[in-house]
C-alpha atoms as a PDB file:
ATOM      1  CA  UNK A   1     -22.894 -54.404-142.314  1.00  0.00           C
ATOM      2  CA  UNK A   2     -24.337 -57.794-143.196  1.00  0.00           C
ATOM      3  CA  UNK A   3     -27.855 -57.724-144.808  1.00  0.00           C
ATOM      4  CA  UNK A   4     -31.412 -59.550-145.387  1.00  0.00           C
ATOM      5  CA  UNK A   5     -30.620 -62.437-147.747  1.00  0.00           C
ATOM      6  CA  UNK A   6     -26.707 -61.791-147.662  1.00  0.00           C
ATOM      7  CA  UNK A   7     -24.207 -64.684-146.364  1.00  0.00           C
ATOM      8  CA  UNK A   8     -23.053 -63.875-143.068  1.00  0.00           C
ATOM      9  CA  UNK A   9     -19.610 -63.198-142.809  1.00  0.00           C
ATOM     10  CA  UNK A  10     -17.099 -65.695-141.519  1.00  0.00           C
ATOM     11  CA  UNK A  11     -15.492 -64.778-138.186  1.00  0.00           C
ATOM     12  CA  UNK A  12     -13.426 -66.474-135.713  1.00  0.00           C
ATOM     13  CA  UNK A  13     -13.648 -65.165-132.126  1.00  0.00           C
ATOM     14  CA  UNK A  14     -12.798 -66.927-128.574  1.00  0.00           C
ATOM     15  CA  UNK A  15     -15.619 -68.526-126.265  1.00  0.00           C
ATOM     16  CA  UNK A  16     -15.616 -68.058-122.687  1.00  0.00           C
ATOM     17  CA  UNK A  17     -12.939 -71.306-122.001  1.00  0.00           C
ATOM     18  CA  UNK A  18     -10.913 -68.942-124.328  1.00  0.00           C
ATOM     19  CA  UNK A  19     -11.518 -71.972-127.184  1.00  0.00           C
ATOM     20  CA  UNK A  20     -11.482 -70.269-131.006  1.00  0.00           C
ATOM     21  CA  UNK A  21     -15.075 -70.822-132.613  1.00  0.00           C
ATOM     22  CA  UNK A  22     -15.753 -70.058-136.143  1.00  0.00           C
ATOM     23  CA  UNK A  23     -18.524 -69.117-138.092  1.00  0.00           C
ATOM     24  CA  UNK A  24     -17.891 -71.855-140.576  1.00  0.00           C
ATOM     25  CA  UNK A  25     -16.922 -74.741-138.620  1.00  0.00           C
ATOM     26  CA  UNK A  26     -20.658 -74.536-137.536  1.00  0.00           C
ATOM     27  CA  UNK A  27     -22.196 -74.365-141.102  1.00  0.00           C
ATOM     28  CA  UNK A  28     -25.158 -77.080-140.906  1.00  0.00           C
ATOM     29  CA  UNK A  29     -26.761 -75.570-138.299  1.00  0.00           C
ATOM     30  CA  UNK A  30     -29.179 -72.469-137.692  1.00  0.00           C
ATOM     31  CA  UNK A  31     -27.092 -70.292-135.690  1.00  0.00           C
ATOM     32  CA  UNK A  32     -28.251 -67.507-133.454  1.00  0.00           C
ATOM     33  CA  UNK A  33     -25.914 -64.460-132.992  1.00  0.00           C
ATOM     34  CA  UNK A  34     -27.118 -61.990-130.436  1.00  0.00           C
ATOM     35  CA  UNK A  35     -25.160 -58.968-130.007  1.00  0.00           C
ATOM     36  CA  UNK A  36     -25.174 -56.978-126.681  1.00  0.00           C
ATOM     37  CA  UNK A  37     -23.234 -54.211-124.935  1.00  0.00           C
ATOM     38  CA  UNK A  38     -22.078 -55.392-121.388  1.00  0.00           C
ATOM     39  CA  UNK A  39     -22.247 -58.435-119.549  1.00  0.00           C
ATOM     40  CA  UNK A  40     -24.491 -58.064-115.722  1.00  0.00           C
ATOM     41  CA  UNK A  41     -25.933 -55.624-117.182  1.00  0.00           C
ATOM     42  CA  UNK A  42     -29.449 -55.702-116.281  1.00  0.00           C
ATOM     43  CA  UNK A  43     -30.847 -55.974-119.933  1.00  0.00           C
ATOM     44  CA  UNK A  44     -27.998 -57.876-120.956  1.00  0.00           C
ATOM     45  CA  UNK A  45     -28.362 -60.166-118.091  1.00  0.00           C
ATOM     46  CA  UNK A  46     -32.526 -60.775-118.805  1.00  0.00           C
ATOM     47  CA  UNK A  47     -31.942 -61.327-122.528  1.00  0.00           C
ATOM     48  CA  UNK A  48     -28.778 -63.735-121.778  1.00  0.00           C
ATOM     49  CA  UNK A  49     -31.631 -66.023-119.161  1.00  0.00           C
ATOM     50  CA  UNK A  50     -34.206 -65.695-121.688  1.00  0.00           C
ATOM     51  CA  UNK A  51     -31.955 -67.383-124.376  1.00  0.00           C
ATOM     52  CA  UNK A  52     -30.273 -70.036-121.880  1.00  0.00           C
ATOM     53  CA  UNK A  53     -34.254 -71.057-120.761  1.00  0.00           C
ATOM     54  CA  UNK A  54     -34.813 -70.943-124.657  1.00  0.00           C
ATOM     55  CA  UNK A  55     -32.077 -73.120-125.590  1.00  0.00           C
ATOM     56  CA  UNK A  56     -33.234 -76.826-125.360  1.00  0.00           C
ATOM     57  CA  UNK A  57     -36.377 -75.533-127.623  1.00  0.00           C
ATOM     58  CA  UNK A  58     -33.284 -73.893-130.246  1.00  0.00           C
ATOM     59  CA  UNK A  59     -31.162 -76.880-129.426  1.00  0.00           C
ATOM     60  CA  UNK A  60     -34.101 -79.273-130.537  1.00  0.00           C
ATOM     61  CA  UNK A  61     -34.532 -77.234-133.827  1.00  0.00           C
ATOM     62  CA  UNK A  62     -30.731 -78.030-134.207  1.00  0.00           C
ATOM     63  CA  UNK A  63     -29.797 -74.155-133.799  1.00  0.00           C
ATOM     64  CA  UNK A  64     -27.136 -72.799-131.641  1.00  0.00           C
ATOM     65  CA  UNK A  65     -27.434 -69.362-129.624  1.00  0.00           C
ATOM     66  CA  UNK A  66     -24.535 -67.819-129.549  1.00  0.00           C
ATOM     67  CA  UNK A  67     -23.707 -63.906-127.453  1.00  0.00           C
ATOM     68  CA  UNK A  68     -21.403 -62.073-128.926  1.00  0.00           C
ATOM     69  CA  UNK A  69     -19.987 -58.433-127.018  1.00  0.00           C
ATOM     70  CA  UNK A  70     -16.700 -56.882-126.415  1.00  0.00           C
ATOM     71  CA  UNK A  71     -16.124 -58.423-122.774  1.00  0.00           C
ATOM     72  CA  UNK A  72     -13.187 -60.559-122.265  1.00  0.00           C
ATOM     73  CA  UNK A  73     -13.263 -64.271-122.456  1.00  0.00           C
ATOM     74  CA  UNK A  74     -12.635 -63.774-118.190  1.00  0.00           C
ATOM     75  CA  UNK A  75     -15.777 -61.710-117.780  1.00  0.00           C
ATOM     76  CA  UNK A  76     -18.167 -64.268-120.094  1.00  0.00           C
ATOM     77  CA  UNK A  77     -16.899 -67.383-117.792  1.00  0.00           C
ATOM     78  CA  UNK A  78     -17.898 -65.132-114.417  1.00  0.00           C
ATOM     79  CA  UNK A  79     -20.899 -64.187-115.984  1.00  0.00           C
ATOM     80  CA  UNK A  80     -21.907 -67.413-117.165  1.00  0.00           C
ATOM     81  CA  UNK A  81     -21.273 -69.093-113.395  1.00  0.00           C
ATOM     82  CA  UNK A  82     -22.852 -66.610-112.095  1.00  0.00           C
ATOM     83  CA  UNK A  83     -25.924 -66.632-113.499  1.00  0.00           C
ATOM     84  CA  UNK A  84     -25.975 -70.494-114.604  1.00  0.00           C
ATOM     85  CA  UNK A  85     -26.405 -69.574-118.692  1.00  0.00           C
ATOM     86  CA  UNK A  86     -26.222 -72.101-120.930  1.00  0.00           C
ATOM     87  CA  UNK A  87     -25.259 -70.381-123.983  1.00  0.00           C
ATOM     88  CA  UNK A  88     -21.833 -69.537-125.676  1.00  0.00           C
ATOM     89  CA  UNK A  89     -20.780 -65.882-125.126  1.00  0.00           C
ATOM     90  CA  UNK A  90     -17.609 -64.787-127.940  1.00  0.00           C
ATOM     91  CA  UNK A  91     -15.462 -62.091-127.094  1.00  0.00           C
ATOM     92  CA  UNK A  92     -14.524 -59.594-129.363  1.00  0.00           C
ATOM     93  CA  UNK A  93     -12.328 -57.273-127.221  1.00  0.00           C
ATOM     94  CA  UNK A  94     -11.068 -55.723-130.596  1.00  0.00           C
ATOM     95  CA  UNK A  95     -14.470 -54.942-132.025  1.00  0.00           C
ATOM     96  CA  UNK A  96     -13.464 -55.549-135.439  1.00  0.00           C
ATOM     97  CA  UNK A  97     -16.426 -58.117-135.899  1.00  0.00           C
ATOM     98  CA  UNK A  98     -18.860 -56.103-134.372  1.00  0.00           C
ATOM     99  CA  UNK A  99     -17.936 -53.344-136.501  1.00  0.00           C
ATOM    100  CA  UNK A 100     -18.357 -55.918-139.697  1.00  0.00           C
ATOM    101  CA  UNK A 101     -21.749 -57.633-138.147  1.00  0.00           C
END
C-alpha cells in the first residue's frame, strides 16, 4: 500500500477509449487518483460530477483527475456520455493496481 511521503507506484492501465495511460508518462504534473467501487453508482456518480465541475480549477493548477475502479473500459465510456464527465476513468478489471494503491 503506497504511503505519506512515499513515490507512488508506476502503473499502466487503459482509459475509457481503451488508450494505455501511465503513471510516468504524466510525471510533471499533480495528478489526482480517486479510487471508487462502481460506476452509476449513486456515490460514485456525485463524486465523479463533483470532480468533472472541479476540473478546469485542477486543470488551471496544471493537475489531472484521474478515476480509477475495476469497470471495464466499455462501462467508463457509457458512464462518461451519460453523465457528460470530464475526467479520465482507468480500468483495472484485474485489480492488481488497486490491490498495490
Amino acid at each position: 500500500m503506497v504511503q505519506i511521503d512515499n513515490v507512488a507506484l508506476d502503473f499502466c492501465l487503459p482509459n475509457q477509449d481503451d488508450v494505455e495511460i501511465c503513471l510516468r508518462d504524466l510525471r510533471g504534473k499533480w495528478i489526482v487518483l480517486y479510487f471508487y467501487p462502481k460506476d452509476s453508482t449513486p456515490g460514485c456518480t456525485t463524486e465523479a460530477c463533483d470532480f468533472s465541475d472541479a476540473a478546469p480549477d485542477f486543470s488551471m493548477l496544471n493537475a489531472i483527475i484521474i478515476g480509477i475502479s475495476a469497470d471495464s473500459t466499455k462501462k467508463h465510456r457509457d458512464f462518461i456520455e451519460k453523465k457528460d464527465l470530464s475526467v479520465t476513468l482507468l480500468s483495472d478489471e484485474s485489480t492488481s493496481m488497486l490491490q498495490e494503491y
